[in-house]
C-alpha atoms as a PDB file:
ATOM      1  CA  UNK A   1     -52.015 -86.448  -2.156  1.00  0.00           C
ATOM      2  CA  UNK A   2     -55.020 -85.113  -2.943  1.00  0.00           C
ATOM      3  CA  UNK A   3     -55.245 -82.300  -0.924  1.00  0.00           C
ATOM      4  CA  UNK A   4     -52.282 -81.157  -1.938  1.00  0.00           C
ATOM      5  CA  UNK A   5     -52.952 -81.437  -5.267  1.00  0.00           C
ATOM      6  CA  UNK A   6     -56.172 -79.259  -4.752  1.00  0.00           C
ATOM      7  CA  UNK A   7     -54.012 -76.486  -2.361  1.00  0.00           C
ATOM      8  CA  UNK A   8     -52.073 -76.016  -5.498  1.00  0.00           C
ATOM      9  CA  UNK A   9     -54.751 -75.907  -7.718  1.00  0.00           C
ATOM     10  CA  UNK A  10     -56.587 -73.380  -5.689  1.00  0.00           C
ATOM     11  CA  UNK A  11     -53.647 -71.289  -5.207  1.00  0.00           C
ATOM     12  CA  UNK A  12     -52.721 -71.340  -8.594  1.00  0.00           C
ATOM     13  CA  UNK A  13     -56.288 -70.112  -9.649  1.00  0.00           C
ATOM     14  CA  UNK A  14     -56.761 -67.119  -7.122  1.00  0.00           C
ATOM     15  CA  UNK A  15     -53.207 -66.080  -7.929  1.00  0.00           C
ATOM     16  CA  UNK A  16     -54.135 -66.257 -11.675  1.00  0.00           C
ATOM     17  CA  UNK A  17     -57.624 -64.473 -10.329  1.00  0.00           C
ATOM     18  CA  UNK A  18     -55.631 -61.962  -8.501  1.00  0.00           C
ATOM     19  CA  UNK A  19     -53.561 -61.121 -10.724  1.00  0.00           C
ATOM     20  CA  UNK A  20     -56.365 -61.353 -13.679  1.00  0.00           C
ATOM     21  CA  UNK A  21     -58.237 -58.441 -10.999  1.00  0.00           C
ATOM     22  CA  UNK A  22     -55.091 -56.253 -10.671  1.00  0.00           C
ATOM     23  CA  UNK A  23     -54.553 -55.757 -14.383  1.00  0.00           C
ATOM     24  CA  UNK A  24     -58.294 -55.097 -14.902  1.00  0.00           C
ATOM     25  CA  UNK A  25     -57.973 -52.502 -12.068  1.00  0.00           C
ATOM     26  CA  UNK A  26     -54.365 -51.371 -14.229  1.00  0.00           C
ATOM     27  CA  UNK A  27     -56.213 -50.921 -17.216  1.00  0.00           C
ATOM     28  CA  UNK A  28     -59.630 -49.135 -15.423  1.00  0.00           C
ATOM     29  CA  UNK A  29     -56.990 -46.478 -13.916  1.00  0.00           C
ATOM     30  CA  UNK A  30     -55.304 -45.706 -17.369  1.00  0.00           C
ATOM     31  CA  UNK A  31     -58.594 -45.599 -18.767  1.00  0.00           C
ATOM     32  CA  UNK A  32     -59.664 -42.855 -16.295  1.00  0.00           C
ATOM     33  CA  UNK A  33     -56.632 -41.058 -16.617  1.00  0.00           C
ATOM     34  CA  UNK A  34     -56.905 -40.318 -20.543  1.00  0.00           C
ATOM     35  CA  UNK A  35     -59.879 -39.438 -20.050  1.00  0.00           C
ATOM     36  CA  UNK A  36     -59.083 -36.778 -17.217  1.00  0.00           C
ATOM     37  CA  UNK A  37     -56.355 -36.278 -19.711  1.00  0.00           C
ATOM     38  CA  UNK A  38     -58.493 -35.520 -22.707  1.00  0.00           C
ATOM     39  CA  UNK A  39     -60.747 -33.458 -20.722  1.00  0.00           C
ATOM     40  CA  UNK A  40     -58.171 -30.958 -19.580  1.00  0.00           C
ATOM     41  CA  UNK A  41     -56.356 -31.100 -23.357  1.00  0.00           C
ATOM     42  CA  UNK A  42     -59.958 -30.402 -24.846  1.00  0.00           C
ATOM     43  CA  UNK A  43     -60.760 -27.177 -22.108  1.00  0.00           C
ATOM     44  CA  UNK A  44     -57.133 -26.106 -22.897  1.00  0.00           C
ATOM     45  CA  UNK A  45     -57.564 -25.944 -26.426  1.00  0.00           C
ATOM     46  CA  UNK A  46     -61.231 -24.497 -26.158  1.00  0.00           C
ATOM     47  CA  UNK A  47     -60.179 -21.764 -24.153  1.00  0.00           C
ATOM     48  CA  UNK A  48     -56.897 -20.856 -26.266  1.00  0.00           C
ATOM     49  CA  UNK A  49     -58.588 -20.899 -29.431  1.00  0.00           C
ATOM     50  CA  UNK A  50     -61.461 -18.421 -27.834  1.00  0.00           C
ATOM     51  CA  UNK A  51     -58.201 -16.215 -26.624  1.00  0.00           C
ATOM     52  CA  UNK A  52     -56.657 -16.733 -30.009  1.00  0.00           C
ATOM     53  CA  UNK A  53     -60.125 -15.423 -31.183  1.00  0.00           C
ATOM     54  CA  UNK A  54     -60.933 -12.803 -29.324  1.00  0.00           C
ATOM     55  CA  UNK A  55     -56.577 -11.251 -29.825  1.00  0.00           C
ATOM     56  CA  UNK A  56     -57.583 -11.322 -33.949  1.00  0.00           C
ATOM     57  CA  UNK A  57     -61.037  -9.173 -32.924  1.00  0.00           C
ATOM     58  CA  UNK A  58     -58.758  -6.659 -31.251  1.00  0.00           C
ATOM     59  CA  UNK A  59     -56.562  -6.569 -33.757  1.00  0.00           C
ATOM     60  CA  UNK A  60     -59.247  -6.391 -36.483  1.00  0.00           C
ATOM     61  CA  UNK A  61     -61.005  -3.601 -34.438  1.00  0.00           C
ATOM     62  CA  UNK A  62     -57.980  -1.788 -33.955  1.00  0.00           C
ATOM     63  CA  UNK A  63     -56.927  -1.553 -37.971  1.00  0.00           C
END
């Protein structure tokens, strides 16, 4: 009786573990994802406001 009592009480625990350690892992992924994320948004915008730039230079050069 108790043995089985403990079985249950350590399978209970390493599946609460387990699953404690796959939405830690859930939440480091997203994590690292918006931050690839916001990387590539802040190099996009960086380089099309320096193309935005450099089209009103033309334009003021050319007047």
């Amino acid at each position: 009786m108790y043995l089985k009592n403990w079985l249950i009480f350590e399978l209970a625990f390493h599946s609460r573990a387990n699953k404690y350690d796959y939405t830690l892992n859930s939440l480091k992924v997203v994590k690292n994802s918006i931050n690839q994320l916001n990387t590539k948004l802040t190099l996009i915008l960086t380089i099309s406001l320096l193309l935005f730039w450099l089209i009103v230079a033309e334009i003021y050069l050319l007047i």
